[in-house]
Protein backbone atom coordinates (compact mmCIF):
# COMPACT_ATOMS: atom_id res chain seq x y z
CA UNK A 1 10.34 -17.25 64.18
CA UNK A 2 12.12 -14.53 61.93
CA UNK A 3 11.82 -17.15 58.68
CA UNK A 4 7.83 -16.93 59.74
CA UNK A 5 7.75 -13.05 59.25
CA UNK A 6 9.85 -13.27 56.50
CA UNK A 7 7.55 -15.71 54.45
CA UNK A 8 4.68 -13.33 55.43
CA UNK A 9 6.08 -10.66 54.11
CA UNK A 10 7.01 -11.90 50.46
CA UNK A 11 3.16 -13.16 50.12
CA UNK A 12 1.99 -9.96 50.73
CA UNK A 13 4.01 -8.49 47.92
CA UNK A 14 2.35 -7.40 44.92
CA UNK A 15 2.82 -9.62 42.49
CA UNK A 16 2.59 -8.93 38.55
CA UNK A 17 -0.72 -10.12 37.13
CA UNK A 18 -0.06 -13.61 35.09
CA UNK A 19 -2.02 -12.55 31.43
CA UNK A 20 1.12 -13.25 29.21
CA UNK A 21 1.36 -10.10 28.63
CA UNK A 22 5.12 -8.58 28.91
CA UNK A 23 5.31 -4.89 29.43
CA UNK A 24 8.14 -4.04 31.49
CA UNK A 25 5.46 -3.16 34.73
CA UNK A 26 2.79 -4.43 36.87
CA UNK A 27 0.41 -1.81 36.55
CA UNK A 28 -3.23 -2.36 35.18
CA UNK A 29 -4.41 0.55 33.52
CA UNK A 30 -2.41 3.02 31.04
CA UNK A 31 -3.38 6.25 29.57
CA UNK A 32 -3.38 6.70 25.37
CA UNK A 33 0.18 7.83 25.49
CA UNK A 34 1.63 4.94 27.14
CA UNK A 35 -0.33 2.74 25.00
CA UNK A 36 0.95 4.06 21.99
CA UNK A 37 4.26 4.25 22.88
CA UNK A 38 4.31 0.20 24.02
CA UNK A 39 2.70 -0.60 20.86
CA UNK A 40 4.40 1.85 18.29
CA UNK A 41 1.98 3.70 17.07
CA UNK A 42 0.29 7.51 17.34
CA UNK A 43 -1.88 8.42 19.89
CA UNK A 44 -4.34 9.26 16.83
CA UNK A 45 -4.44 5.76 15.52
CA UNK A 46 -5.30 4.44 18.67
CA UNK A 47 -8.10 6.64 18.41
CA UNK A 48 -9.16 5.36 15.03
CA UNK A 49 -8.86 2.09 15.71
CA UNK A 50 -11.38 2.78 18.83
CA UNK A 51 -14.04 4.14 16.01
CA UNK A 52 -13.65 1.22 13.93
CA UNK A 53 -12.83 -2.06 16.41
CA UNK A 54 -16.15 -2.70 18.83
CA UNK A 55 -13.24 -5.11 20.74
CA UNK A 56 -11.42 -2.10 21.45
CA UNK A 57 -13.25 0.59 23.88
CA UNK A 58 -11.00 2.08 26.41
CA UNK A 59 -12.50 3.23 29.88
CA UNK A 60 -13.09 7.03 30.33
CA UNK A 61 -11.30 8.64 33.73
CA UNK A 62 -13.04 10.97 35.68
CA UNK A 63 -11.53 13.62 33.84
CA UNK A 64 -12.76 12.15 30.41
CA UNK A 65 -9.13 10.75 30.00
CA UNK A 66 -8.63 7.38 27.63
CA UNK A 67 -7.60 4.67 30.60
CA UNK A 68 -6.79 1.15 28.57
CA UNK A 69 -6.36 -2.00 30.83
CA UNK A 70 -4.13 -4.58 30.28
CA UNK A 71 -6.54 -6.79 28.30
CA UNK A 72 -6.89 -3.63 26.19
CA UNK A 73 -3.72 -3.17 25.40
CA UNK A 74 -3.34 -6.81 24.16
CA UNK A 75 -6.09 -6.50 22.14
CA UNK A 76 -4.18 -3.55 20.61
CA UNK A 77 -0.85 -5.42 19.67
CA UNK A 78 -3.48 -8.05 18.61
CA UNK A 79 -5.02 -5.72 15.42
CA UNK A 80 -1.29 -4.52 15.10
CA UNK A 81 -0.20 -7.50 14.31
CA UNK A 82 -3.64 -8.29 11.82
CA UNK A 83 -3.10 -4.68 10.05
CA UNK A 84 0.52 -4.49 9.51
CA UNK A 85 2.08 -7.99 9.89
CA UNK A 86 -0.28 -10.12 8.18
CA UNK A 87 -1.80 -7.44 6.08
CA UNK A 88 -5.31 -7.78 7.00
CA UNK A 89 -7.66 -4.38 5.81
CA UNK A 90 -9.92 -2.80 8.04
């Protein structure tokens, strides 16, 4: 009967969400200065990118705060990769 509960309990743990994406926690939406600080950049050229990417448009907090989900912050290290690794202009 215990080995029931027990199974119960472990399904109802959260689990972290299956994208691919590795970052060290299982939460789903980050503000600018986590971003930047996963990817490696400045808070500032997050905000540039935003301007000139349509792919990239972070959701707005009640407070007006920048709130990037995990697919967002993919598609970050995605035009990372394009702008400094392979050397793509914008």
């Amino acid at each position: 009967m215990a080995a029931k509960r027990n199974s119960k309990r472990r399904s109802r743990r959260k689990k972290a969400p299956q994208d691919g994406l590795e970052l060290g926690t299982d939460k789903l939406y980050f503000k600018i200065g986590e971003v930047a600080e996963i990817v490696g950049v400045e808070p500032y050229v997050l905000r540039y990118w935003e301007t000139e990417f349509r792919a990239l448009r972070p959701q707005k907090s009640r407070s007006k705060q920048r709130v990037y989900r995990r697919k967002d912050v993919e598609t970050v290290l995605k035009i990372k990769h394009l702008l400094y690794e392979r050397r793509f202009t914008i």
